[in-house]
Protein backbone atom coordinates (compact mmCIF):
# COMPACT_ATOMS: atom_id res chain seq x y z
CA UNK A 1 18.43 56.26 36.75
CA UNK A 2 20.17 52.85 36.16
CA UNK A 3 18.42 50.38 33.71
CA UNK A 4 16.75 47.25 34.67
CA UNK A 5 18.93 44.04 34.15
CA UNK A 6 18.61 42.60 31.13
CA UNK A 7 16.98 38.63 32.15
CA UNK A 8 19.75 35.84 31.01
CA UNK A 9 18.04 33.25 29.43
CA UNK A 10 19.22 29.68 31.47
CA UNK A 11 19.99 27.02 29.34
CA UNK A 12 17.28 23.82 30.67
CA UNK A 13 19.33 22.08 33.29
CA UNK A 14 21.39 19.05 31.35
CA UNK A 15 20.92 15.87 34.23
CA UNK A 16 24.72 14.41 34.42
CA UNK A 17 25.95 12.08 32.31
CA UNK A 18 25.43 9.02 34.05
CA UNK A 19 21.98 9.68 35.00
CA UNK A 20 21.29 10.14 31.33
CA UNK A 21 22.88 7.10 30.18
CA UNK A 22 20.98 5.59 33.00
CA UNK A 23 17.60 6.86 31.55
CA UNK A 24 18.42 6.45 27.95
CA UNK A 25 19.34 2.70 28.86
CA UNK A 26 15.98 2.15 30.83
CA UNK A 27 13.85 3.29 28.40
CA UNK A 28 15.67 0.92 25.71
CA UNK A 29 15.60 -2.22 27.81
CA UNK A 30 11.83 -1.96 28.41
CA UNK A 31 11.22 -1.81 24.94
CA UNK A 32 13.91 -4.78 24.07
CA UNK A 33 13.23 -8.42 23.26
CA UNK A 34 15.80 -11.15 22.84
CA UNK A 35 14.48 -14.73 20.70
CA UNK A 36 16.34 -17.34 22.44
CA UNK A 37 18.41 -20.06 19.77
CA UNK A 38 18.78 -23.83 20.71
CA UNK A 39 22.12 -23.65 23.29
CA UNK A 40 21.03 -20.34 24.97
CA UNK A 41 20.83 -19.72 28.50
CA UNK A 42 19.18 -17.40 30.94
CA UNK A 43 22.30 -17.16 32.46
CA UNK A 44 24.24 -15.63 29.37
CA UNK A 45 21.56 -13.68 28.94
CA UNK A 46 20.59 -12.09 32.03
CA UNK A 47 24.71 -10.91 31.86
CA UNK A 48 24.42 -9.79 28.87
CA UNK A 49 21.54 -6.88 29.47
CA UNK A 50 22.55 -6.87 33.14
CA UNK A 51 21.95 -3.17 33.78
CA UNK A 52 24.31 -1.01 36.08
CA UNK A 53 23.82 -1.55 39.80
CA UNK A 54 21.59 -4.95 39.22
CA UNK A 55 22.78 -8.17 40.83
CA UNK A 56 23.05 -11.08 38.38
CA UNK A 57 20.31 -12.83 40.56
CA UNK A 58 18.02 -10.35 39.94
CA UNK A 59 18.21 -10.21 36.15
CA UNK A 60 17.72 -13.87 36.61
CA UNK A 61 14.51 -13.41 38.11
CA UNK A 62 13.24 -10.21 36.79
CA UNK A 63 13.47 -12.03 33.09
CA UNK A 64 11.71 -15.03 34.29
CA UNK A 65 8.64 -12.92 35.96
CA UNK A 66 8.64 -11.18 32.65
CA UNK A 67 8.36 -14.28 30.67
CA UNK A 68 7.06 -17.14 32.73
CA UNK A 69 5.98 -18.96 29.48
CA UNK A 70 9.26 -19.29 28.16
CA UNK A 71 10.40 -21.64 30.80
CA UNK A 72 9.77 -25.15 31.14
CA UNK A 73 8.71 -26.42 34.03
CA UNK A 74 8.69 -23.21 35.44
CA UNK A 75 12.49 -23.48 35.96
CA UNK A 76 14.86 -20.63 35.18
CA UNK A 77 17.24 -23.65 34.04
CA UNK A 78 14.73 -24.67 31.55
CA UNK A 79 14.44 -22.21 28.76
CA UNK A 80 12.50 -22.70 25.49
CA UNK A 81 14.16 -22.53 22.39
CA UNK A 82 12.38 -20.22 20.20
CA UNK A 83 10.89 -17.83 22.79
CA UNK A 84 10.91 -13.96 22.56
CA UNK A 85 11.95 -12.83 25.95
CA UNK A 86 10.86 -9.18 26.70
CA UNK A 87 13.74 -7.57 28.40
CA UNK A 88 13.03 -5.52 31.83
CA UNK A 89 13.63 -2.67 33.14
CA UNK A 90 16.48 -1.82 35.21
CA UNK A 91 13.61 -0.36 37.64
CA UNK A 92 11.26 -3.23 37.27
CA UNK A 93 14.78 -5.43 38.03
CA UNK A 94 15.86 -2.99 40.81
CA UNK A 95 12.02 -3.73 42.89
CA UNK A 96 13.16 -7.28 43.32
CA UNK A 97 15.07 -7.67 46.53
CA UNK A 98 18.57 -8.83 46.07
CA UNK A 99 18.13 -11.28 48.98
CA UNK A 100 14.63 -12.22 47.55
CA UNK A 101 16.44 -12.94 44.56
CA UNK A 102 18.90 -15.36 45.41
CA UNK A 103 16.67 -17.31 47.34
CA UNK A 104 14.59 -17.51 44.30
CA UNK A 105 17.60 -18.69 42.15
CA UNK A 106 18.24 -21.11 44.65
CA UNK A 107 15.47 -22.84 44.67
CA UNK A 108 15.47 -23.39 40.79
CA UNK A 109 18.94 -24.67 41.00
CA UNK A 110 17.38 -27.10 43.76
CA UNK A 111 14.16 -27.79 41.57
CA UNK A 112 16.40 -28.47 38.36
CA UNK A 113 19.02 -30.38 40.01
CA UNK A 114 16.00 -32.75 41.22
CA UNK A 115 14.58 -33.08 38.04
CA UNK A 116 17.64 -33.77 36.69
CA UNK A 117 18.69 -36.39 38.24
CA UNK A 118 14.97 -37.86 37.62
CA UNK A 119 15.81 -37.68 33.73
CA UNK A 120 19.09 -39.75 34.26
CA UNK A 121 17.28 -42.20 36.73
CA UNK A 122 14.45 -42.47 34.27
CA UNK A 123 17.34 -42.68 31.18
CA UNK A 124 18.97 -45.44 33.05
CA UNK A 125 15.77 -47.62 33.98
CA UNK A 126 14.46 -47.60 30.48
CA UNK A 127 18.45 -48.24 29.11
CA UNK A 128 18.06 -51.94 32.12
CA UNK A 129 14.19 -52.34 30.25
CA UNK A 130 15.72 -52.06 27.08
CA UNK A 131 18.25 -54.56 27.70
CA UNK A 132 15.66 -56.89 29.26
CA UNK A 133 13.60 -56.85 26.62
CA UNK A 134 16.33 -57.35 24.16
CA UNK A 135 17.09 -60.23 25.90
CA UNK A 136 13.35 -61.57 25.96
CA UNK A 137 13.19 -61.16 22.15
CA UNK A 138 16.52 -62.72 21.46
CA UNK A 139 15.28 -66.45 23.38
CA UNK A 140 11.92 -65.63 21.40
CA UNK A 141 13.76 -66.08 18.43
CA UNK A 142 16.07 -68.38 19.37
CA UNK A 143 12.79 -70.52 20.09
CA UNK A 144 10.85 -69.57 17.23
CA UNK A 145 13.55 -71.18 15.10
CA UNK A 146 13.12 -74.23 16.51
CA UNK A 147 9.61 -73.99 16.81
CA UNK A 148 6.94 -74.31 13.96
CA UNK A 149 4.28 -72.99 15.99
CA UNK A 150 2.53 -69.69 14.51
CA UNK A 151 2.01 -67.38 16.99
């Protein structure tokens, strides 16, 4: 009578190489944290740890959600110097619709450009106030010299 087989032991199924790459880089960026220096921004970030397969306007927004208290103004344009951003996940990243997330980005460009424009206005009225006063203080002097009056 023939012998039974002999059972071959199966090496554990190896997933291919990109998909392990994939899930070695997920687990990595959920654990990673960048502190952002004076002259950062989100945008040179967000390419930066860009994972595979993410649009660049969803990094944008999946690191803001993450870190809402390192903006200013709650503007993705307005990044605090100093901050530890926590890095997502290219999952967490991947649940934010790509169409969601350039309408988001949009309207932060649209926010910031506003309130830029209010800084220059603002920069500009106090640089005419400024001047106006200088020019107030100058004829106060001007008369003070001639004056004796104590004031």
């Amino acid at each position: 009578m023939p012998s039974a087989p002999t059972p071959v032991a199966l090496a554990p199924a190896q997933p291919a190489p990109a998909v392990a790459a994939a899930r070695a880089q997920q687990s990595v960026e959920a654990s990673d944290t960048y502190r952002i220096r004076r002259g950062d921004t989100l945008g040179v970030i967000a390419r930066k740890w860009k994972p595979e397969g993410v649009t660049y306007e969803q990094m944008l927004v999946g690191l803001y959600e993450v870190n809402r208290s390192a903006f200013i103004r709650e503007n993705i344009n307005l990044i605090r110097a100093g901050a530890t951003l926590f890095i997502p996940g290219r999952e967490d990243v991947l649940a934010i619709s790509a169409v969601d997330a350039t309408r988001q980005v949009r309207t932060h460009m649209v926010a910031f450009t506003k309130y830029r424009e209010s800084v220059v206005n603002a920069g500009a009225e106090s640089a005419r106030i400024s001047q106006g006063r200088r020019e107030v203080i100058g004829r106060r002097a001007a008369g003070a010299k001639k004056s004796t009056r104590a004031m």
